[in-house]
Protein backbone atom coordinates (compact mmCIF):
# COMPACT_ATOMS: atom_id res chain seq x y z
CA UNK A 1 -89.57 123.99 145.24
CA UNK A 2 -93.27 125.01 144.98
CA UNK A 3 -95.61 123.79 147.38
CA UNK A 4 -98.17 121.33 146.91
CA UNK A 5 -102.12 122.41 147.79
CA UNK A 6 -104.18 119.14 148.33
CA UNK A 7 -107.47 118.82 147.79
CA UNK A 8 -110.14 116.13 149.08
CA UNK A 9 -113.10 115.42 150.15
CA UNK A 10 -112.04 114.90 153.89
CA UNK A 11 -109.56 116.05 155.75
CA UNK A 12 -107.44 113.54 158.16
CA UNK A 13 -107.41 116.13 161.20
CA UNK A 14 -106.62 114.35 164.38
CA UNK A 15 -109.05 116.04 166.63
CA UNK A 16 -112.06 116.13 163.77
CA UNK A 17 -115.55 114.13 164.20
CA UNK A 18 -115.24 111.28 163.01
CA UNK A 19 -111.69 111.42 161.63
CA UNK A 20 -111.13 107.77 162.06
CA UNK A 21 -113.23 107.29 158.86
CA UNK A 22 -110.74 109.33 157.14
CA UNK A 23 -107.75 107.25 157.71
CA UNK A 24 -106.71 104.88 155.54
CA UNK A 25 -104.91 104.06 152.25
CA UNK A 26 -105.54 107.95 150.24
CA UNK A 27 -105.18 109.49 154.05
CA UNK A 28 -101.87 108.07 154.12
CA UNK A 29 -100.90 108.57 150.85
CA UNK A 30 -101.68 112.43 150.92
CA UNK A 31 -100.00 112.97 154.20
CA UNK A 32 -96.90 111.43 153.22
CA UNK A 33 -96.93 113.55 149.75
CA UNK A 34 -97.52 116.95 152.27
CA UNK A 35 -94.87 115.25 154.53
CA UNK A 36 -92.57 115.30 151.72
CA UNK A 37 -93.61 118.59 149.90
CA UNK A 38 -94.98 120.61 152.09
CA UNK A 39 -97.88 122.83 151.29
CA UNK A 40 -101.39 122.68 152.28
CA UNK A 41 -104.55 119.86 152.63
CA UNK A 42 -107.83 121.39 151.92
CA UNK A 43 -111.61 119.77 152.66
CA UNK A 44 -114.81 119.04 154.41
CA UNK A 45 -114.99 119.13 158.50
CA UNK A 46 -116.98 116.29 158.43
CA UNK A 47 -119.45 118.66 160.86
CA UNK A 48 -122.38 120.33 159.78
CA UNK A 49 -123.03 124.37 159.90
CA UNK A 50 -126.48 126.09 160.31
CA UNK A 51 -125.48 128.31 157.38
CA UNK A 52 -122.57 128.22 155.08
CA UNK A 53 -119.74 131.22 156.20
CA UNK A 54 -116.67 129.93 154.60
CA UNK A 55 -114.51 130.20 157.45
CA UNK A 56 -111.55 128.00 157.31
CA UNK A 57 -110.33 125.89 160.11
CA UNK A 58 -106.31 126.02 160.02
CA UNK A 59 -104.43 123.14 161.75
CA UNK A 60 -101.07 122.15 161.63
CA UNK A 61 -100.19 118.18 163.05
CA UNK A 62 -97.96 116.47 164.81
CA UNK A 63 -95.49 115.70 161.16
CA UNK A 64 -96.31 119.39 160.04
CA UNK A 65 -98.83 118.95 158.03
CA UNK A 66 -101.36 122.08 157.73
CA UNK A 67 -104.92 121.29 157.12
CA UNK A 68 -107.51 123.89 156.16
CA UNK A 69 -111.14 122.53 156.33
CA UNK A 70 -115.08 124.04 156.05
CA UNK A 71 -117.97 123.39 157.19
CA UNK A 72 -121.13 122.28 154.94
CA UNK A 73 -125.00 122.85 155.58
CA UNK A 74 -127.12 119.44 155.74
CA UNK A 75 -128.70 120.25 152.94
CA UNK A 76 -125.19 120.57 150.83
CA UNK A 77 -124.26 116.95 152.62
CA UNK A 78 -127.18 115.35 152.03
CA UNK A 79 -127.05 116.30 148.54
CA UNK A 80 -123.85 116.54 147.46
CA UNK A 81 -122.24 113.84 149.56
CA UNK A 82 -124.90 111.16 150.73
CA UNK A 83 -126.89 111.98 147.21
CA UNK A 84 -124.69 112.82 143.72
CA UNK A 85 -121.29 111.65 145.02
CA UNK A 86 -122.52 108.63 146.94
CA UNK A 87 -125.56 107.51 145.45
CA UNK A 88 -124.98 108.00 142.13
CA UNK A 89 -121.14 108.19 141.16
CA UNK A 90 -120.13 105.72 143.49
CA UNK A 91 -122.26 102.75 142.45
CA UNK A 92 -122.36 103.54 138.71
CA UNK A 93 -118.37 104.01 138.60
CA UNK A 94 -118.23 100.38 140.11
CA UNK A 95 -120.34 98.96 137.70
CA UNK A 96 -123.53 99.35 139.98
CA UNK A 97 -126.41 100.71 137.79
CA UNK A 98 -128.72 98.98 139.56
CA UNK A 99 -128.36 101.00 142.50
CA UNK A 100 -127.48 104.14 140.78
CA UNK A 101 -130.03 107.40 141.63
CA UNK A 102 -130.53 109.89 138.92
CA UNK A 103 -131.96 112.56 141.01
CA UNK A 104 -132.14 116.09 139.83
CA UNK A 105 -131.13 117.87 142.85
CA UNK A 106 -128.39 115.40 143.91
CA UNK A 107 -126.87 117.33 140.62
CA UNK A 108 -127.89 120.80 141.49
CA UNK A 109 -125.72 120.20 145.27
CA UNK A 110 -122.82 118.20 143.89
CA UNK A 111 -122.48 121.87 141.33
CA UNK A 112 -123.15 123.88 144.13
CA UNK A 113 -120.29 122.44 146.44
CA UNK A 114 -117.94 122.26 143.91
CA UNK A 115 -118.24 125.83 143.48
CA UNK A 116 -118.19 126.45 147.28
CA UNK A 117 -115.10 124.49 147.23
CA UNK A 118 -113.77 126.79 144.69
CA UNK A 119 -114.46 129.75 146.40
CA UNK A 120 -113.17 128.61 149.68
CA UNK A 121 -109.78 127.21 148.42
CA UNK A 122 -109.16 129.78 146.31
CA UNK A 123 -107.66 132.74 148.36
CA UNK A 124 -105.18 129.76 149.75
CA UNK A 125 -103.62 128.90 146.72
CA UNK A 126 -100.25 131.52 145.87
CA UNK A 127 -98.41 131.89 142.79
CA UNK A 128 -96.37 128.60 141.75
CA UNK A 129 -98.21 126.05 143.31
CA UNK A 130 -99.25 123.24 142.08
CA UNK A 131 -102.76 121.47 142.83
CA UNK A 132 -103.72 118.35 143.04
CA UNK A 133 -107.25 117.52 143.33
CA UNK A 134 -108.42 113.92 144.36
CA UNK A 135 -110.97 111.84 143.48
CA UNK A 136 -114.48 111.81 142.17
CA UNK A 137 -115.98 114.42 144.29
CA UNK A 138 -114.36 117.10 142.43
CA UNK A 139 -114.29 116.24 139.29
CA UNK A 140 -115.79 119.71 138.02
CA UNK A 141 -113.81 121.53 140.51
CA UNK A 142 -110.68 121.94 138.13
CA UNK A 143 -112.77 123.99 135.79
CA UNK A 144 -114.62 126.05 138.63
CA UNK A 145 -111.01 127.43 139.16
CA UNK A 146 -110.34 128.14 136.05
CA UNK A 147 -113.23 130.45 135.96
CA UNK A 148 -111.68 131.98 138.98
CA UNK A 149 -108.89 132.87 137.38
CA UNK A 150 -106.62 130.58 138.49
CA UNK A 151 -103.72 129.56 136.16
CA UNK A 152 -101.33 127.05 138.43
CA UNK A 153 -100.74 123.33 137.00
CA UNK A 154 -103.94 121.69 137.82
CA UNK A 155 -103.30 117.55 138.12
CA UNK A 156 -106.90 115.45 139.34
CA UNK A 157 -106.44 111.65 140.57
CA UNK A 158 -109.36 109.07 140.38
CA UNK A 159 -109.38 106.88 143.41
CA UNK A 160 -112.10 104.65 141.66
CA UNK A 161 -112.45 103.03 138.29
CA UNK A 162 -114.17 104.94 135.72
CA UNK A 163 -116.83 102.58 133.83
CA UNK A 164 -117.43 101.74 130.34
CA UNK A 165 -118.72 104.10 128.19
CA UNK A 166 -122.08 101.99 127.89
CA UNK A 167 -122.83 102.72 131.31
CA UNK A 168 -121.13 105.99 131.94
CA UNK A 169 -123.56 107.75 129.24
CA UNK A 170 -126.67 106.85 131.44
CA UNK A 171 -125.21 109.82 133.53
CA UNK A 172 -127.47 112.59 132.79
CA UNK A 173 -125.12 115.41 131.62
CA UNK A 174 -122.45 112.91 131.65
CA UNK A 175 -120.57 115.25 128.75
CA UNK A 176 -120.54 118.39 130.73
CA UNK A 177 -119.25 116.23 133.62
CA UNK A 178 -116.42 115.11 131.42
CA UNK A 179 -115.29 118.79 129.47
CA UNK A 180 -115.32 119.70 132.98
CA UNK A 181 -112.21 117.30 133.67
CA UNK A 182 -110.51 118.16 130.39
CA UNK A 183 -109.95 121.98 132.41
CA UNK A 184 -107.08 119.94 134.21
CA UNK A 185 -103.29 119.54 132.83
CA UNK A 186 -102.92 115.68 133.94
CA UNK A 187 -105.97 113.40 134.63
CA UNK A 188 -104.53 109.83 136.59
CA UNK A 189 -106.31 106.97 136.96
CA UNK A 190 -105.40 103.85 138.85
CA UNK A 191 -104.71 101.54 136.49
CA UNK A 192 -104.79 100.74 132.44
CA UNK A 193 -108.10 99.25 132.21
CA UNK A 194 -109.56 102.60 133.82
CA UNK A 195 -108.02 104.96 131.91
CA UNK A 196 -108.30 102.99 128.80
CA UNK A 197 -112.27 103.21 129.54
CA UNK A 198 -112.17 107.44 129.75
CA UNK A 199 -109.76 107.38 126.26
CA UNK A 200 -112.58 105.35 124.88
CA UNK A 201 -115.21 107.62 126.05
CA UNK A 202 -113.68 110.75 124.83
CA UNK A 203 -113.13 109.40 121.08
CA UNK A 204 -116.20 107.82 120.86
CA UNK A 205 -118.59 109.84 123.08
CA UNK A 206 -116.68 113.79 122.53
CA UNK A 207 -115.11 113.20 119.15
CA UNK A 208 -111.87 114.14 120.85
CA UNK A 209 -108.14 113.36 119.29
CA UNK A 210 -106.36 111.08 121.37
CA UNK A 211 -102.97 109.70 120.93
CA UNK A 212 -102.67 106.58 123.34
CA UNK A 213 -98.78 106.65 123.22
CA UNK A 214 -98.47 109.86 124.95
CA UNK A 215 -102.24 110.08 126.89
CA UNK A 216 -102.52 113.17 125.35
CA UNK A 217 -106.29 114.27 124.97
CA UNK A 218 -107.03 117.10 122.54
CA UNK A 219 -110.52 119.05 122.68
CA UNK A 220 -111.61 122.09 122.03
CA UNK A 221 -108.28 123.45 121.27
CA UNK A 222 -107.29 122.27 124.58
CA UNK A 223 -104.96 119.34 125.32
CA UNK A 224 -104.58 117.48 128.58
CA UNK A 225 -102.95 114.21 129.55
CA UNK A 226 -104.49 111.13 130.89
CA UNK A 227 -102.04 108.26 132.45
CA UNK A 228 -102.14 105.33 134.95
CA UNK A 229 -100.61 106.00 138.11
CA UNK A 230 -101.08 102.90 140.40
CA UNK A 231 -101.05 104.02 144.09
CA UNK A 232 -99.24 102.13 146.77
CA UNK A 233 -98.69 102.21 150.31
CA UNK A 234 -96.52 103.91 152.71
CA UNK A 235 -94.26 101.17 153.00
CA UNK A 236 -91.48 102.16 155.33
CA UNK A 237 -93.80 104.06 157.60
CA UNK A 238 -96.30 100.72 157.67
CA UNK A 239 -93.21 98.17 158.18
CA UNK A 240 -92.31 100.24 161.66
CA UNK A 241 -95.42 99.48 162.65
CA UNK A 242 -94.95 95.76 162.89
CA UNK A 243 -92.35 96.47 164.99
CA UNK A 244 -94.22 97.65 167.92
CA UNK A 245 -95.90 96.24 170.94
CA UNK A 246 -99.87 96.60 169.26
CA UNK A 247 -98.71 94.53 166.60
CA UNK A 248 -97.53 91.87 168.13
CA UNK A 249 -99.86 91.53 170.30
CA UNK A 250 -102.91 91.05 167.89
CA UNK A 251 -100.84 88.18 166.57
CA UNK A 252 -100.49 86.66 169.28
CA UNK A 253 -103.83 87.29 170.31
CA UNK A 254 -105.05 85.99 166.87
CA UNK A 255 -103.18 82.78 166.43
CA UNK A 256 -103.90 81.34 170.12
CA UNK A 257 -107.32 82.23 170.07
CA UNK A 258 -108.04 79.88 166.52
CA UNK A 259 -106.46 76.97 168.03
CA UNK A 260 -104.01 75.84 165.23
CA UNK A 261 -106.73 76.53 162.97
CA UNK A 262 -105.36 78.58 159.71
CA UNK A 263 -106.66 81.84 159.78
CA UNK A 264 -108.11 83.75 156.70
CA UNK A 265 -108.67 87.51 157.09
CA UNK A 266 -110.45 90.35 155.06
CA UNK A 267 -110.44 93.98 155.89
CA UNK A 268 -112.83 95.99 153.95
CA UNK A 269 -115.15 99.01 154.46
CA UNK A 270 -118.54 97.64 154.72
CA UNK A 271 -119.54 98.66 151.48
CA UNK A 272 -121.24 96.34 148.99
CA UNK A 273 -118.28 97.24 145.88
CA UNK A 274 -116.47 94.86 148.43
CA UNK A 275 -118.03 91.81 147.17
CA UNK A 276 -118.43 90.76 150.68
CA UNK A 277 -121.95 88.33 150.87
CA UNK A 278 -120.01 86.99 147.53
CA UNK A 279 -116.95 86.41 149.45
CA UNK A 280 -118.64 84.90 152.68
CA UNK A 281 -121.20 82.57 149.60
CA UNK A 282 -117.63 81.06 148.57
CA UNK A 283 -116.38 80.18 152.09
CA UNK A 284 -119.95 78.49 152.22
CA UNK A 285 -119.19 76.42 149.36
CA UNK A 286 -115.87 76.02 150.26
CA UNK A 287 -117.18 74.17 154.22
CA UNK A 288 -119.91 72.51 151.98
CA UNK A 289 -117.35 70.86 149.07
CA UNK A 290 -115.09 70.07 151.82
CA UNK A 291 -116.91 69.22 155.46
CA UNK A 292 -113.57 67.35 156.74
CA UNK A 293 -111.67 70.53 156.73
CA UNK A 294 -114.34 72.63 158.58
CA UNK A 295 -111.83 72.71 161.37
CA UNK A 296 -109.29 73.55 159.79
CA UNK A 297 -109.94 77.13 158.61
CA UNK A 298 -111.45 80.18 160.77
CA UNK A 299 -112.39 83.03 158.51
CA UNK A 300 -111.94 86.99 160.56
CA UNK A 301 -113.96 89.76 158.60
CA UNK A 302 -113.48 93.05 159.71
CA UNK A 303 -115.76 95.57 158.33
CA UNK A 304 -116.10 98.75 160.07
CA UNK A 305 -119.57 101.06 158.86
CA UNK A 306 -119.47 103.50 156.30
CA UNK A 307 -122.24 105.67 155.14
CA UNK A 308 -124.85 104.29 157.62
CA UNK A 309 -127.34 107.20 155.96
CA UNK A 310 -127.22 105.19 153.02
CA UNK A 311 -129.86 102.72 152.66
CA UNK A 312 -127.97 100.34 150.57
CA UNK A 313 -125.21 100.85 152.99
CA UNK A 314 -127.77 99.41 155.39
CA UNK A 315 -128.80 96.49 153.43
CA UNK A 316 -125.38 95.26 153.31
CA UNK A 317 -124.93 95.23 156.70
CA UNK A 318 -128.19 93.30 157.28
CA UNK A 319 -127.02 91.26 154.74
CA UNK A 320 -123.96 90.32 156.13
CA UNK A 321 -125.36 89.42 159.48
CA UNK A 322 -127.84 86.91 158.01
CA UNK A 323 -125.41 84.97 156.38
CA UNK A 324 -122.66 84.89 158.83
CA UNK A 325 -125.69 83.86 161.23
CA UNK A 326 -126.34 80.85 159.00
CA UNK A 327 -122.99 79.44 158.07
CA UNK A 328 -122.24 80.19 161.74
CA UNK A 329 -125.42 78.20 162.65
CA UNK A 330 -124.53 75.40 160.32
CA UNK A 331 -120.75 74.73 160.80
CA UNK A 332 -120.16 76.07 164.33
CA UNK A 333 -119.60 73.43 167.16
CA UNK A 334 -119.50 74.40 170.99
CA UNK A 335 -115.77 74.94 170.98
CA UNK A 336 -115.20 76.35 167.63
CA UNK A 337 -117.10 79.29 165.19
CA UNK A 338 -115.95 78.91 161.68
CA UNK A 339 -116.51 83.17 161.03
CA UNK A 340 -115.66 85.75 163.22
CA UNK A 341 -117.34 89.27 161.80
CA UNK A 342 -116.10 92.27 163.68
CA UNK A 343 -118.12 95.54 162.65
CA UNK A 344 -115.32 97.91 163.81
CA UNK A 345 -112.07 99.24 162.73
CA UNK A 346 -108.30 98.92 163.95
CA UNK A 347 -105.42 101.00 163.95
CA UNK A 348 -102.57 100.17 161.47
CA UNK A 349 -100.19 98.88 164.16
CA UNK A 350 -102.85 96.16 165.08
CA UNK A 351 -103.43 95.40 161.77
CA UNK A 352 -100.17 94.89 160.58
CA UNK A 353 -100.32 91.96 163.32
CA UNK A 354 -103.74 90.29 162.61
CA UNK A 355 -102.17 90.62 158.88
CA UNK A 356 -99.19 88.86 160.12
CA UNK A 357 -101.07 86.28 161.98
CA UNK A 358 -103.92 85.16 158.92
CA UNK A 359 -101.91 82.53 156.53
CA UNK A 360 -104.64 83.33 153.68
CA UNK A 361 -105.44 87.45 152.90
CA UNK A 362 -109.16 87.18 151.52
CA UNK A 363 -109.38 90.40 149.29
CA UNK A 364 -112.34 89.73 146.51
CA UNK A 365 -114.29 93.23 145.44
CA UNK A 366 -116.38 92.96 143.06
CA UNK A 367 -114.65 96.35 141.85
CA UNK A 368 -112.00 98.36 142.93
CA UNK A 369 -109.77 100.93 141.96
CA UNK A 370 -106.74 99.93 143.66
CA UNK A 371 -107.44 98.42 147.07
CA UNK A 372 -104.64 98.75 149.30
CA UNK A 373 -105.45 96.04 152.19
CA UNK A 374 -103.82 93.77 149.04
CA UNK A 375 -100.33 95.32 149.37
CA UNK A 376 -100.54 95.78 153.10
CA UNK A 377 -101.46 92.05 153.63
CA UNK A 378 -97.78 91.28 151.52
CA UNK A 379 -95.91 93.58 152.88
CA UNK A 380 -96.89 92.48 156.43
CA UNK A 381 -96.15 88.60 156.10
CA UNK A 382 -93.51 86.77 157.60
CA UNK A 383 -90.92 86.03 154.61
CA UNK A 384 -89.82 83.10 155.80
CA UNK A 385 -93.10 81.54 156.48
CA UNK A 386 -95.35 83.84 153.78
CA UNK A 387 -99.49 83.53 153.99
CA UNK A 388 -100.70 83.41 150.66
CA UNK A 389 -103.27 86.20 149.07
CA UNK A 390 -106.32 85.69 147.10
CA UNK A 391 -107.26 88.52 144.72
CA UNK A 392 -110.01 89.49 142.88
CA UNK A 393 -109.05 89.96 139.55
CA UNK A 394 -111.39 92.92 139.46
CA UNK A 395 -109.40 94.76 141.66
CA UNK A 396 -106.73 97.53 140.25
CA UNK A 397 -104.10 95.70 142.43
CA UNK A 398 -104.44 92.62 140.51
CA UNK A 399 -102.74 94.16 137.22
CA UNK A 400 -99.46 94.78 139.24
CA UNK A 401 -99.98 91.65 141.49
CA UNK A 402 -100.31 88.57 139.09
CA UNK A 403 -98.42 86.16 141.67
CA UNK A 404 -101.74 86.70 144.01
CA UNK A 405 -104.25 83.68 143.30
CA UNK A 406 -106.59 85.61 140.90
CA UNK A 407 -110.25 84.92 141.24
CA UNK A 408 -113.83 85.88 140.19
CA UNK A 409 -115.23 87.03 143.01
CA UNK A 410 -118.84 86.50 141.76
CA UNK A 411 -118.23 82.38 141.50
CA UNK A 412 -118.59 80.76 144.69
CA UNK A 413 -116.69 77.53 142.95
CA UNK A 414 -113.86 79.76 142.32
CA UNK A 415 -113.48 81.18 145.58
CA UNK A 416 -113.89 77.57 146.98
CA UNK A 417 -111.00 76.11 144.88
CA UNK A 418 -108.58 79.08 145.76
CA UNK A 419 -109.36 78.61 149.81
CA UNK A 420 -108.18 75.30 148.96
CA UNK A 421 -105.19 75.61 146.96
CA UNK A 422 -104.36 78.52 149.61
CA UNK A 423 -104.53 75.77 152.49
CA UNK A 424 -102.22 73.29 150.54
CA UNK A 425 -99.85 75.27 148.97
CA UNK A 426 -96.14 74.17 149.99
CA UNK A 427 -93.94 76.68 151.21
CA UNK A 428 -91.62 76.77 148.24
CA UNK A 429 -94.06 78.20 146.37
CA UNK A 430 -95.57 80.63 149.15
CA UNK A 431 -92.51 82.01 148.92
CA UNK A 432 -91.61 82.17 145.38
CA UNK A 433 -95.38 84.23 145.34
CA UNK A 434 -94.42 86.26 147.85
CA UNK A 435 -90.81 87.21 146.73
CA UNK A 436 -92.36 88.35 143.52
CA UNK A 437 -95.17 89.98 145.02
CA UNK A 438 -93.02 92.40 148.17
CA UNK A 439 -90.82 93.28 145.36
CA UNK A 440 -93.84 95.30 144.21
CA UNK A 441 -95.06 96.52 147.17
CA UNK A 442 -91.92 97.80 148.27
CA UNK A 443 -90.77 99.67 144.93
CA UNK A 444 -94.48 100.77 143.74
CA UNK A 445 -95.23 102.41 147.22
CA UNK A 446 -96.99 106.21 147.84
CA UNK A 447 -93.83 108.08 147.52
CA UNK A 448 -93.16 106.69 143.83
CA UNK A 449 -96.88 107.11 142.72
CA UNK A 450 -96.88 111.05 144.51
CA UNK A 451 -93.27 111.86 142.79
CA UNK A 452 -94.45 110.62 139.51
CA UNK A 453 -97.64 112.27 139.29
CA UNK A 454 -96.48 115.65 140.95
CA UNK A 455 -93.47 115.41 138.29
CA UNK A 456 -94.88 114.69 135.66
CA UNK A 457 -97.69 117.79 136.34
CA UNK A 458 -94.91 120.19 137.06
CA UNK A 459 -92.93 118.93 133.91
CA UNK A 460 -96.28 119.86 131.52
């Protein structure tokens, strides 16, 4: 069996700065693909260097996963990371244009790192392997080995959506970006709606041949094949950790500290794609429509920081303290607080508890590419007694979780109505949602999504 080489932006290495920011639904995803297949994970320390030497940190963890990871120069992070890949990917893949940066020499670093990348990795990857390259960091990178002679299956995964062709072709150089993909022998996107978006760009933007049957993408005398691969979750690994002490213990701690109020939770990076000052406008509307049943509902955000050298990253925050502040200031009594915000992140075995413990899951980005919190909130409810999920219906998720309540996120009635019907819904049909919806999250989990891409890249 050949091994697998990973490839990321970051690295989850235990004893790395900041490595808690790398946990999290593609962290867990990749480790349990290197679990399985053994090989290598390539990436950025997270730590800065003086001057770029290309030595590679080896590591091996606790499961046996080896890690190899570099250091950048500030300059490289503040332009390739904080600037191209952050400031203007990011926001214009989730629709964002108007918060999108066209800066030259965001470019010029985003180039030069992919070819440092390239460099780096290159000496590690042996005869027979197969790479996979992850999300939109590296999108060039696939053709930066080519020109370095290397000839291995090359499969790239998009974490993200990928926007309409209407906004993707404000992108300066957006067609070089995109013949720079094609160098790659499978392309996967999350779900149908994204990849459908790339097919339509290359037909309408390239003048490439594509057959939507088979994915297949011809160019240039060079064919490649674009599919949906929707991710999911470790499942068996994340259902032992409701079985432990931490777990049951945030539960606890959660349900006897709202009083036999219903708790609603949402777990989201604090990042503005989240739709969070949307989500926190509906549960406004929602106490204003309904003022008798103020008491009955007590709303737990937790959004740990991402980014902070981000302004917009920063203005979301600020955000999001002014209007807790005032729906706090409005609705709160001496004995009860209507929204709890917590501005830090738990571990997975606490999670799975305060999951456990909310009777309404509160997931509503304005756009995501998958968004995993979705299928751990399901997977970590009580089947007898199930809490019910709300869903944006701009979310990847929602295409393979219909039996969510499916909302707009930017309509404040809509999220209103859907707290509601959450609150009221009998049981029968809690669990007739549910039973559809585990049956999912169960079969669709990380192992399927890694053995289907990986097999269908070694089978080209």
């Amino acid at each position: 069996m050949s091994r697998l080489v990973v490839i990321s932006n970051r690295v989850a290495v235990p004893e790395a700065r900041g490595a808690a920011g790398a946990q999290g639904g593609l962290a867990g995803a990749l480790n349990a693909a290197l679990r399985e297949k053994g090989g290598v994970w390539f990436g950025w320390s997270g730590q800065e260097c003086a001057r770029f030497t290309g030595t590679i940190d080896r590591q091996v963890s606790e499961d046996g996963v080896v890690t190899a990871t570099i250091d950048l120069e500030p300059q490289d992070i503040e332009e390739y990371y904080n600037g191209y890949a952050n400031s203007t990917l990011w926001p214009l893949f989730h629709y964002r244009i108007d918060l999108t940066e066209y800066e030259r020499e965001y470019g010029k670093g985003y180039e030069r790192v992919n070819d440092l990348f390239a460099e780096s990795v290159r000496p590690l990857i042996e005869p027979g392997d197969v790479v996979w390259v992850h999300d939109y960091h590296f999108m060039p990178l696939g053709e930066r080995l080519r020109q370095r002679g290397v000839r291995n299956r090359l499969g790239f995964f998009l974490h993200i959506p990928w926007p309409p062709a209407n906004l993707f072709v404000s992108l300066p150089y957006h067609e070089r970006l995109v013949r720079s993909l094609l160098c790659y022998d499978l392309l996967g996107f999350q779900n149908n709606v994204w990849l459908e978006s790339f097919l339509h760009y290359c037909e309408t933007q390239l003048g490439a041949e594509v057959d939507r049957e088979t994915g297949e993408i011809t160019y240039e005398g060079r064919s490649v094949i674009a599919r949906a691969y929707p991710i999911g979750i470790d499942y068996e690994q994340f259902m032992e950790k409701g079985s432990c002490g931490e777990a049951r213990q945030a539960q606890q701690r959660l349900e006897s500290s709202t009083r036999h109020r219903t708790a609603m939770i949402g777990v989201d990076r604090l990042d503005y794609s989240k739709g969070l000052p949307e989500r926190l406008d509906g549960i406004a509307r929602f106490f204003e429509r309904y003022p008798d049943r103020v008491r009955e509902l007590v709303f737990v955000q937790i959004a740990p920081p991402s980014r902070e050298d981000i302004g917009s990253y920063q203005n979301i925050r600020e955000t999001l303290e002014r209007k807790t502040g005032r729906i706090n200031g409005v609705y709160a009594d001496v004995d009860m607080t209507p929204i709890r915000y917590v501005n830090k992140g738990y571990p997975q075995e606490e999670l799975f508890g305060l999951y456990r413990g909310a009777k309404i899951g509160l997931v509503t980005p304005l756009r995501d590419g998958m968004n995993l919190v979705a299928k751990e909130y399901v997977a970590a409810q009580d089947p007898d007694d199930p809490g019910v999920l709300i869903l944006s219906r701009f979310a990847g998720a929602a295409e393979q979780m219909p039996d969510a309540l499916l909302v707009n996120p930017h309509s404040s009635d809509e999220l209103a109505h859907a707290i509601r019907e959450a609150l009221d819904m009998p049981l029968a049909e809690r669990k007739a949602r549910y039973t559809k919806l585990i049956e999912t999250v169960r079969n669709d989990n990380v192992q399927r999504w890694t053995d289907n891409f990986i097999g269908h890249l070694r089978r080209i």
